[in-house]
PDB file of N, CA and C in Angstrom:
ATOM      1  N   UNK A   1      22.455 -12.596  12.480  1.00  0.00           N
ATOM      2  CA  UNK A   1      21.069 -12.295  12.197  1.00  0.00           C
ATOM      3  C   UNK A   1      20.361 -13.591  11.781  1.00  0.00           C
ATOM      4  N   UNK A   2      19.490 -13.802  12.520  1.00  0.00           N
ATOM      5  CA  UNK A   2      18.496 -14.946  12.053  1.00  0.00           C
ATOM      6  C   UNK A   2      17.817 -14.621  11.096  1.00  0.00           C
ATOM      7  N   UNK A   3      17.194 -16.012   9.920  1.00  0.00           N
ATOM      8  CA  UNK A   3      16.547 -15.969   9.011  1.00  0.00           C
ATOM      9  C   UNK A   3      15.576 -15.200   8.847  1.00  0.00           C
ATOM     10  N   UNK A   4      14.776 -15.119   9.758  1.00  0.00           N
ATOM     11  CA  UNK A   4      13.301 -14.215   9.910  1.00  0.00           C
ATOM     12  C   UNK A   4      13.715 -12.716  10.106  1.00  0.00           C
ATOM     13  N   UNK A   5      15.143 -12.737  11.104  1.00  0.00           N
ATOM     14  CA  UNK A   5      15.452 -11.122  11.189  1.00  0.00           C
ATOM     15  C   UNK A   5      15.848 -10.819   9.470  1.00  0.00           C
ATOM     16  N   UNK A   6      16.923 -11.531   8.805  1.00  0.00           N
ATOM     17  CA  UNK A   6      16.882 -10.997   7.637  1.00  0.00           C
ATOM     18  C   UNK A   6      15.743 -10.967   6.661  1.00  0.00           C
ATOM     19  N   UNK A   7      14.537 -11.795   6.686  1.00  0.00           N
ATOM     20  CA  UNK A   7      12.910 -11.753   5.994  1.00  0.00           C
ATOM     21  C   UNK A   7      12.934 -10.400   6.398  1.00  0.00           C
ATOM     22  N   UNK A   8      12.422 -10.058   8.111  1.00  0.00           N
ATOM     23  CA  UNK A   8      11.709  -8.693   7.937  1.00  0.00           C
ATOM     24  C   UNK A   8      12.335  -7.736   7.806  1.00  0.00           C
ATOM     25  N   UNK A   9      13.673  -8.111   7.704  1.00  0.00           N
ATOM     26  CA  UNK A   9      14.800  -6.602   7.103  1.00  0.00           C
ATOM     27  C   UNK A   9      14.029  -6.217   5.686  1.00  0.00           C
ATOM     28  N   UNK A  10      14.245  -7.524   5.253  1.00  0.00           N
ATOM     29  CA  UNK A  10      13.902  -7.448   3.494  1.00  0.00           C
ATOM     30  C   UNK A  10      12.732  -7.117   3.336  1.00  0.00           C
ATOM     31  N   UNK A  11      11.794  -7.191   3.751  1.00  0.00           N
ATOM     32  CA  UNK A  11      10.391  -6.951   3.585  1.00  0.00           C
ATOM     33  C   UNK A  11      10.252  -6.040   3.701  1.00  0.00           C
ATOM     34  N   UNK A  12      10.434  -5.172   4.845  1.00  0.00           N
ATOM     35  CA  UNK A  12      10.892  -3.817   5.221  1.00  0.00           C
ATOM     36  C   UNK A  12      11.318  -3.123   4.092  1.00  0.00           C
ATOM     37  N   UNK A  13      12.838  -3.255   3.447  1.00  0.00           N
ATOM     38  CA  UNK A  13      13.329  -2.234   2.708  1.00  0.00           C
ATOM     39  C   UNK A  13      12.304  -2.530   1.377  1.00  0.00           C
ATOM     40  N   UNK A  14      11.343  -3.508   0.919  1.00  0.00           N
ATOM     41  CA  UNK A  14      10.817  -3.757  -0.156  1.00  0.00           C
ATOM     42  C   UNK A  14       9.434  -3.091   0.095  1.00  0.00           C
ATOM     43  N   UNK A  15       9.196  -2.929   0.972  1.00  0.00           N
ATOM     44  CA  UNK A  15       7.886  -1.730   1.413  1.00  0.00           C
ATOM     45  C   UNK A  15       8.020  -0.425   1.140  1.00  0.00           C
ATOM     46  N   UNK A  16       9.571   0.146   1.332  1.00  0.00           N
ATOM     47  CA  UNK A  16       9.919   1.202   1.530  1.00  0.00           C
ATOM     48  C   UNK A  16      10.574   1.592   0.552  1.00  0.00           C
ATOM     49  N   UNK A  17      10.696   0.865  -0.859  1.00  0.00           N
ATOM     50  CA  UNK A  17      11.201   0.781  -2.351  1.00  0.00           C
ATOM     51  C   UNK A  17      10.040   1.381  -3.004  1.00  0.00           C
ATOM     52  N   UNK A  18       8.857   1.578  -2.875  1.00  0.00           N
ATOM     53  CA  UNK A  18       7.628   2.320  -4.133  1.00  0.00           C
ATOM     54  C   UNK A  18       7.117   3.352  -3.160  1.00  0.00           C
ATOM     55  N   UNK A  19       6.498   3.796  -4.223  1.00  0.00           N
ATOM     56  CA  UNK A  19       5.784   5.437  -3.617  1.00  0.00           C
ATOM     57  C   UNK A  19       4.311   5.071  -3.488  1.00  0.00           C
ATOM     58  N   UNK A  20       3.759   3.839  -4.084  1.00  0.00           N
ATOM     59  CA  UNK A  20       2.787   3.618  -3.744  1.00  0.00           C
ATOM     60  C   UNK A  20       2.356   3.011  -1.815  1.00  0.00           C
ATOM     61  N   UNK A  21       3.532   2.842  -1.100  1.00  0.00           N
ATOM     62  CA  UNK A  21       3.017   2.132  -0.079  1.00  0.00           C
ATOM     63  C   UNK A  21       3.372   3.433   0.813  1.00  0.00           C
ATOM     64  N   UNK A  22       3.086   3.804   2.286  1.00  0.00           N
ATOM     65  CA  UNK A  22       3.585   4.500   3.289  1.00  0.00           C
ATOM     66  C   UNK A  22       4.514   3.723   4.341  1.00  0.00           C
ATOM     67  N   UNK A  23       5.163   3.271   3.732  1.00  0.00           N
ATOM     68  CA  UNK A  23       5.910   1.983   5.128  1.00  0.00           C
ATOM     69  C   UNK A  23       5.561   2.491   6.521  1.00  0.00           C
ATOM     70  N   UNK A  24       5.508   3.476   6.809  1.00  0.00           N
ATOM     71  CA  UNK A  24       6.072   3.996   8.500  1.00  0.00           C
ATOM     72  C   UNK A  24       5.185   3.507   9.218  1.00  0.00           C
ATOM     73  N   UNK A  25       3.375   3.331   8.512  1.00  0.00           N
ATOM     74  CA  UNK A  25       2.564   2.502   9.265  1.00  0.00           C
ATOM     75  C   UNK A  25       2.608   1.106   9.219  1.00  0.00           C
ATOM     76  N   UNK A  26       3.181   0.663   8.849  1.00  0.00           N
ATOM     77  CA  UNK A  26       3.284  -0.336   8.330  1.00  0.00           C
ATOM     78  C   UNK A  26       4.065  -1.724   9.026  1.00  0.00           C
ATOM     79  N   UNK A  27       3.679  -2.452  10.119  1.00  0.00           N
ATOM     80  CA  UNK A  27       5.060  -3.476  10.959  1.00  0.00           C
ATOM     81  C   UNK A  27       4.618  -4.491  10.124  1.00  0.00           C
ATOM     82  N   UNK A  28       6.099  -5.425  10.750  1.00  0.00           N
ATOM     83  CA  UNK A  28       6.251  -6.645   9.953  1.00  0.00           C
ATOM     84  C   UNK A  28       6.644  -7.354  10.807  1.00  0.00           C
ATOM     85  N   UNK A  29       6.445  -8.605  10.991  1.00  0.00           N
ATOM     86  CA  UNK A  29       6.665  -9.678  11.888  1.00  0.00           C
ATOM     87  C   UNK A  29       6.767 -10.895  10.746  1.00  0.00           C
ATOM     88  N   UNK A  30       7.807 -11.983  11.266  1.00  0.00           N
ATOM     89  CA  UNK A  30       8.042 -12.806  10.541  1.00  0.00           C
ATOM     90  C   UNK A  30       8.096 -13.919  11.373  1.00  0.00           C
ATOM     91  N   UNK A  31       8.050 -15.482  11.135  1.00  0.00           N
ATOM     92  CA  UNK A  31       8.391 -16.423  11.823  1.00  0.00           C
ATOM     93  C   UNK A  31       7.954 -17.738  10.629  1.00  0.00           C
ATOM     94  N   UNK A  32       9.160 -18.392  10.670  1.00  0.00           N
ATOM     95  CA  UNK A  32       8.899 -19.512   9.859  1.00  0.00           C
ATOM     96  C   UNK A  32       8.622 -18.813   7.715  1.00  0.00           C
ATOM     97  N   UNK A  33       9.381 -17.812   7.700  1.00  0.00           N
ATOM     98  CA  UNK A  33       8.724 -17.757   6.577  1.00  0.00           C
ATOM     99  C   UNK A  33       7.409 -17.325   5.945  1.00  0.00           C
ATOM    100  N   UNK A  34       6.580 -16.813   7.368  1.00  0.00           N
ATOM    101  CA  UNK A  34       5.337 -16.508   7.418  1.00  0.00           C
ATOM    102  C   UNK A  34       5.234 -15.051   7.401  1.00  0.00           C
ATOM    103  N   UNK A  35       5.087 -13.782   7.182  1.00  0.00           N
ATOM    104  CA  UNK A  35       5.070 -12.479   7.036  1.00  0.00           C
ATOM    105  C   UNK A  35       3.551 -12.352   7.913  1.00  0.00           C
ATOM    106  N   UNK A  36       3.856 -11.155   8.923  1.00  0.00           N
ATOM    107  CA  UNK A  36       2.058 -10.949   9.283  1.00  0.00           C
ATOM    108  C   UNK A  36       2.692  -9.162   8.791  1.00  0.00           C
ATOM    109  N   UNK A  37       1.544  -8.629   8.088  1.00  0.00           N
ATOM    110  CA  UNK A  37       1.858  -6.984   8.054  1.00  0.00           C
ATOM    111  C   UNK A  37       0.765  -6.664   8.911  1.00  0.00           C
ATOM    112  N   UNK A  38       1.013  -5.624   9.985  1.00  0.00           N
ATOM    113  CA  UNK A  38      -0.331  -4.903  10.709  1.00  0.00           C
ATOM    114  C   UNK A  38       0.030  -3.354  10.650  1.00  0.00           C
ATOM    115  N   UNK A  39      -0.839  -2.785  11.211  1.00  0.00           N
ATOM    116  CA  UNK A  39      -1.089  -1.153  11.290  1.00  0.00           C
ATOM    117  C   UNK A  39      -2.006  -0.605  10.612  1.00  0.00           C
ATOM    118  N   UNK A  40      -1.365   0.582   9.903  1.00  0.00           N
ATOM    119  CA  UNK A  40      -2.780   1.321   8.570  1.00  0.00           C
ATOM    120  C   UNK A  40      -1.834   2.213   7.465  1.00  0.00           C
ATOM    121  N   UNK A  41      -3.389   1.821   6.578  1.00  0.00           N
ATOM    122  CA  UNK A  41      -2.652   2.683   5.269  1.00  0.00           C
ATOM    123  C   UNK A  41      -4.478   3.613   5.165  1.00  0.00           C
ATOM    124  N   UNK A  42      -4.115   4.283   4.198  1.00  0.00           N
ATOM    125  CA  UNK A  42      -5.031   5.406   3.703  1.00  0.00           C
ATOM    126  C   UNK A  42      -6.130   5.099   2.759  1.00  0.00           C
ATOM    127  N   UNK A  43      -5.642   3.520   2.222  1.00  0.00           N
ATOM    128  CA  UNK A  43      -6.746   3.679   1.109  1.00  0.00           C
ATOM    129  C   UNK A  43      -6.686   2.075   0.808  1.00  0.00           C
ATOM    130  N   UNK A  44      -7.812   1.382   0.213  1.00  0.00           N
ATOM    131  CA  UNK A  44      -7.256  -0.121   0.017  1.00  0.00           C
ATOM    132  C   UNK A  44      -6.381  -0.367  -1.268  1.00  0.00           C
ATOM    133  N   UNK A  45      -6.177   0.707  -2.041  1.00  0.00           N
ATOM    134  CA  UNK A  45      -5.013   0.285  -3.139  1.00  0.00           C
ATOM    135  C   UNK A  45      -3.500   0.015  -2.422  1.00  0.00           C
ATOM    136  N   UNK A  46      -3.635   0.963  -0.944  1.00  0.00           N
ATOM    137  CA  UNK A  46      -2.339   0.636  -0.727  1.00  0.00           C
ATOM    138  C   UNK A  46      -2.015  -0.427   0.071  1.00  0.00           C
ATOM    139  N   UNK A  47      -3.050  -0.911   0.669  1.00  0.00           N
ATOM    140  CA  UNK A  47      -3.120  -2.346   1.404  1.00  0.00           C
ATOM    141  C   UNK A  47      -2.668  -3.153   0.508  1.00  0.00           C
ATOM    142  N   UNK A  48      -3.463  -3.275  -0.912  1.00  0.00           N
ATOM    143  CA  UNK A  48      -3.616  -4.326  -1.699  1.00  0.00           C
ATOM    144  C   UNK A  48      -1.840  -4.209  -1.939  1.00  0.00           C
ATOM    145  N   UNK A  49      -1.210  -3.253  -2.413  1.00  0.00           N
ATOM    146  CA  UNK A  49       0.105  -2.687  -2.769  1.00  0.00           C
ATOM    147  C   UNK A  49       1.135  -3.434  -1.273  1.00  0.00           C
ATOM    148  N   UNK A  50       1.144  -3.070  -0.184  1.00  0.00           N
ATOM    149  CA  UNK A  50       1.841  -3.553   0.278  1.00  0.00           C
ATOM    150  C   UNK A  50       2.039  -5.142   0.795  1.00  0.00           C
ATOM    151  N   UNK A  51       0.662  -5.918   0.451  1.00  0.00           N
ATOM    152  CA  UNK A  51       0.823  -7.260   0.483  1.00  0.00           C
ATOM    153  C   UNK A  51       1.513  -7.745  -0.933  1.00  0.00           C
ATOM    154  N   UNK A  52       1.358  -7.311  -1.607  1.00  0.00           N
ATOM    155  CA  UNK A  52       1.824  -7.759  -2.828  1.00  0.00           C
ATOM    156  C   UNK A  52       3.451  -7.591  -2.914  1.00  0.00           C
ATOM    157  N   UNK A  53       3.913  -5.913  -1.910  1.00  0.00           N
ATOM    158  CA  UNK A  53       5.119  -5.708  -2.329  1.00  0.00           C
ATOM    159  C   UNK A  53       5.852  -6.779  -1.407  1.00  0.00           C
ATOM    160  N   UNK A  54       5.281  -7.476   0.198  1.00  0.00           N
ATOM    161  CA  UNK A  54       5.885  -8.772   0.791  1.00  0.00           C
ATOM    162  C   UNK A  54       5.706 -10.055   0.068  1.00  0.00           C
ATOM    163  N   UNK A  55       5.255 -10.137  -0.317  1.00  0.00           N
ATOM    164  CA  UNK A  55       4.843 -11.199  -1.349  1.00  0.00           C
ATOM    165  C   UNK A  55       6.127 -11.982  -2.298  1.00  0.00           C
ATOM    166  N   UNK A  56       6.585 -10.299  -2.627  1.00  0.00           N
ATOM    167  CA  UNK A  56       7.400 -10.551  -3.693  1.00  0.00           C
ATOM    168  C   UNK A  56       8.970 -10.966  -2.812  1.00  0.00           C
ATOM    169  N   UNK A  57       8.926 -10.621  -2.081  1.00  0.00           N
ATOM    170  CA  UNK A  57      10.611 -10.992  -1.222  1.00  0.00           C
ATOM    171  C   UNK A  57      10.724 -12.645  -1.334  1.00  0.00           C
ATOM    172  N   UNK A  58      12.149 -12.973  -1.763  1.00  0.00           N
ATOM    173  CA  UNK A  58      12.493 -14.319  -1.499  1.00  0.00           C
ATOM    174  C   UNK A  58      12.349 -14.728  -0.034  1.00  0.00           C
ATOM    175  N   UNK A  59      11.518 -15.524   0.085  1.00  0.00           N
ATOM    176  CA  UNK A  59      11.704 -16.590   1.461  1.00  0.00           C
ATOM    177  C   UNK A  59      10.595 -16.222   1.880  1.00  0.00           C
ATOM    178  N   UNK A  60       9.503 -15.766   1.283  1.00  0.00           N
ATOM    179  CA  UNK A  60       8.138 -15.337   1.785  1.00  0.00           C
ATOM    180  C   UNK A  60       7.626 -16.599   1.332  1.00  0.00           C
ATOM    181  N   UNK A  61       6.496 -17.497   2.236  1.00  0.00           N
ATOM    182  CA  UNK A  61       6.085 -18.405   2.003  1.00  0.00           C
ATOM    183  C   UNK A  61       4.579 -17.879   1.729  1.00  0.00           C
ATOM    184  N   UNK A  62       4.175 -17.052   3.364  1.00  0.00           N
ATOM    185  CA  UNK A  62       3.090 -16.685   2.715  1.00  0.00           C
ATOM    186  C   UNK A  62       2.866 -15.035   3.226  1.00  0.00           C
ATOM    187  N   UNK A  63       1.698 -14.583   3.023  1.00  0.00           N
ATOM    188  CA  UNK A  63       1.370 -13.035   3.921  1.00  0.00           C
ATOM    189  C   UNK A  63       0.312 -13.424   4.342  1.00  0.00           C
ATOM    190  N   UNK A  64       0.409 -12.480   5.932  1.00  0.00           N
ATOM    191  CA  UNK A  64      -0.831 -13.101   6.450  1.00  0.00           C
ATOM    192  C   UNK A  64      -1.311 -10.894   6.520  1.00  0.00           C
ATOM    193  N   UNK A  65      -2.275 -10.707   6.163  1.00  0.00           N
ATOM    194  CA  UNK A  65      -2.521  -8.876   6.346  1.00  0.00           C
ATOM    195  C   UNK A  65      -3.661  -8.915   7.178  1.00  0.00           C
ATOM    196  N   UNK A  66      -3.306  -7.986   8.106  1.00  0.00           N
ATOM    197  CA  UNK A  66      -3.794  -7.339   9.174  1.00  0.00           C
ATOM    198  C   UNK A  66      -4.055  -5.936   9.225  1.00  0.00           C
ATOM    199  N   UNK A  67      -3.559  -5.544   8.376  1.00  0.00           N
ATOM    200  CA  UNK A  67      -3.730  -4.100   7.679  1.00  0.00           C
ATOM    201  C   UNK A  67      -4.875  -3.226   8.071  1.00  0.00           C
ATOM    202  N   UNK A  68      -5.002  -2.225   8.413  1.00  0.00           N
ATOM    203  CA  UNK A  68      -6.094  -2.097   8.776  1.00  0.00           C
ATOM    204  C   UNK A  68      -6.104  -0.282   7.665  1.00  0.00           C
ATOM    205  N   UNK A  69      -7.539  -0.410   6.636  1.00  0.00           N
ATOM    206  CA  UNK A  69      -7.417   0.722   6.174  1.00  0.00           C
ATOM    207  C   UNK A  69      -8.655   1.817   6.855  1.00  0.00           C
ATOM    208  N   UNK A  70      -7.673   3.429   7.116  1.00  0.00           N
ATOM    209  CA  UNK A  70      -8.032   4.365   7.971  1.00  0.00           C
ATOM    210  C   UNK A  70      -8.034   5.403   6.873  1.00  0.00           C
ATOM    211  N   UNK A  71      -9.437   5.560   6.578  1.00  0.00           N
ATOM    212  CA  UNK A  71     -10.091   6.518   5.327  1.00  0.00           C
ATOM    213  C   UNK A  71      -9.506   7.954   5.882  1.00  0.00           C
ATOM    214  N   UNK A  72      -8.893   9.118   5.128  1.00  0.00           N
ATOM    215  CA  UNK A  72      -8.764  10.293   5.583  1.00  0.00           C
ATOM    216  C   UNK A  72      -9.989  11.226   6.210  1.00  0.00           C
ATOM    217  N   UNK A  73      -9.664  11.790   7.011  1.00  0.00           N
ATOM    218  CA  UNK A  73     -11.666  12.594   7.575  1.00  0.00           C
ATOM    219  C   UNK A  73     -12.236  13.215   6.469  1.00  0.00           C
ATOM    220  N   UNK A  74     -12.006  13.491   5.671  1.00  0.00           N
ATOM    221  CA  UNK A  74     -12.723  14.635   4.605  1.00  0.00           C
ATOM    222  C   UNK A  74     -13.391  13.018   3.400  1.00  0.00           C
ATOM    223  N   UNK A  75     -12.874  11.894   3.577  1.00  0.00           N
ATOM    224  CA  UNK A  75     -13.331  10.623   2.659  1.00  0.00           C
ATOM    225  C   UNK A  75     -14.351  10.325   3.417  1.00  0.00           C
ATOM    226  N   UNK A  76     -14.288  10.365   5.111  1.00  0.00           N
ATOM    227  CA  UNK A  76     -15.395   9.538   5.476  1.00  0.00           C
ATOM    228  C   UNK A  76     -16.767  10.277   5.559  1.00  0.00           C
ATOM    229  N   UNK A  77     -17.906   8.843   5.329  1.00  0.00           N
ATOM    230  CA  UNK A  77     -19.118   9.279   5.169  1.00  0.00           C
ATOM    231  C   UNK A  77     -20.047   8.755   6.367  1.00  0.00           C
ATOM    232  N   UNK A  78     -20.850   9.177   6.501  1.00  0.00           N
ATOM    233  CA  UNK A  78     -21.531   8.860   7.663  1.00  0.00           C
ATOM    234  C   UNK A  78     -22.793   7.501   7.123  1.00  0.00           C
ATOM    235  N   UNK A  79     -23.421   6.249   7.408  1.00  0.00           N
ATOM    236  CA  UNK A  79     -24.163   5.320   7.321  1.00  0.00           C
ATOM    237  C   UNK A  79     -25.400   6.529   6.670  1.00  0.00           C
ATOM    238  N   UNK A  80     -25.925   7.431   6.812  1.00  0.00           N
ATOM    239  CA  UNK A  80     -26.805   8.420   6.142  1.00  0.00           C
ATOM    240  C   UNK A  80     -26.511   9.022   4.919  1.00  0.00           C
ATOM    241  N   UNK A  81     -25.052   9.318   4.816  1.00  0.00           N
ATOM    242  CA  UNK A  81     -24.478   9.820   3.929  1.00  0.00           C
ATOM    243  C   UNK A  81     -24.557   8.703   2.453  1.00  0.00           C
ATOM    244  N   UNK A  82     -23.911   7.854   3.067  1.00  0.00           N
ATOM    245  CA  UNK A  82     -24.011   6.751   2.205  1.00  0.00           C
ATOM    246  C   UNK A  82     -24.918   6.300   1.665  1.00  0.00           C
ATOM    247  N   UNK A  83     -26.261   6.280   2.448  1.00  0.00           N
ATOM    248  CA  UNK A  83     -27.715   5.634   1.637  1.00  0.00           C
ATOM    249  C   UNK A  83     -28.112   6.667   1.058  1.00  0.00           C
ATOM    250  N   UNK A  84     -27.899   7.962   1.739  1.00  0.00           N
ATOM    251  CA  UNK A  84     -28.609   8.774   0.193  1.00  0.00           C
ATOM    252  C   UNK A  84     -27.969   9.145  -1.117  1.00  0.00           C
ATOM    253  N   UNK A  85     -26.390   8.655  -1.138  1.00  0.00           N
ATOM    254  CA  UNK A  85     -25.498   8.763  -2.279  1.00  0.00           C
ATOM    255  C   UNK A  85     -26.176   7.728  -3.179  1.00  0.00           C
ATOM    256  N   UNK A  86     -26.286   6.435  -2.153  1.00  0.00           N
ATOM    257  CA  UNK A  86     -27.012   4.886  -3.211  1.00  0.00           C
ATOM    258  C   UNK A  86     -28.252   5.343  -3.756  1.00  0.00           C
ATOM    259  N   UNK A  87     -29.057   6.197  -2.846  1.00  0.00           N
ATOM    260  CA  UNK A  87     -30.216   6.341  -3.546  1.00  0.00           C
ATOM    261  C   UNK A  87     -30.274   7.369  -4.803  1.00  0.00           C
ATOM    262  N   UNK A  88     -29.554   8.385  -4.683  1.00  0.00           N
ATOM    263  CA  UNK A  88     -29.291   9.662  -5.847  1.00  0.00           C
ATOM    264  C   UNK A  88     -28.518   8.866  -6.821  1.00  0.00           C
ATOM    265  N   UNK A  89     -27.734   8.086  -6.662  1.00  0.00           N
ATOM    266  CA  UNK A  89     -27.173   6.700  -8.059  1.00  0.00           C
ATOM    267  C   UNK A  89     -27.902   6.241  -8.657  1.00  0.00           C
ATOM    268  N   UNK A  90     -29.315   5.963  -7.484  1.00  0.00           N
ATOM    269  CA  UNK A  90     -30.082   4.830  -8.406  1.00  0.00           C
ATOM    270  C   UNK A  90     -31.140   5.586  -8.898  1.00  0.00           C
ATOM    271  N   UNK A  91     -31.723   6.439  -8.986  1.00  0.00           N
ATOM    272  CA  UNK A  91     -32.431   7.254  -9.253  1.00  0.00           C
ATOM    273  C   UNK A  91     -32.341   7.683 -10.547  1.00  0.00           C
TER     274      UNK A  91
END
């Protein structure tokens, strides 16, 4: 196993160590020590959560996130929705 195959082993099982992250969306690509994470999570705590949890693996130099966060349908709001929430705030 090459270096990078054992990085994204490790990165992998360190994604898949807390209840805060969903690994399954979650790929990992490695080269040089470099981590890229892509796919989706549900919310940006868990984005923020799974760069942090590659982060922490020995031989991570850096993370590069690609992450892409995919709001559940019942969260999302429509550009209308939204300005009249800002406006009933500011009001």
């Amino acid at each position: 196993m090459t270096v990078d195959e054992t990085l994204q082993t490790n990165v992998l099982a360190e994604l898949g160590c807390g209840p805060s992250v969903t690994a399954g969306h979650i790929g990992v690509t490695t080269k040089g020590g470099i981590v890229t994470l892509s796919g989706h999570v549900r919310n940006y705590m868990e984005k923020h959560a799974a760069e942090r949890a590659a982060g922490r693996v020995k031989g991570v130099r850096t993370v590069v996130d690609q992450i892409e966060v995919r709001l559940p349908d019942h969260a999302r709001r429509t550009d209308d929705e939204s300005a009249a929430t800002v406006v009933e705030r500011l009001d």
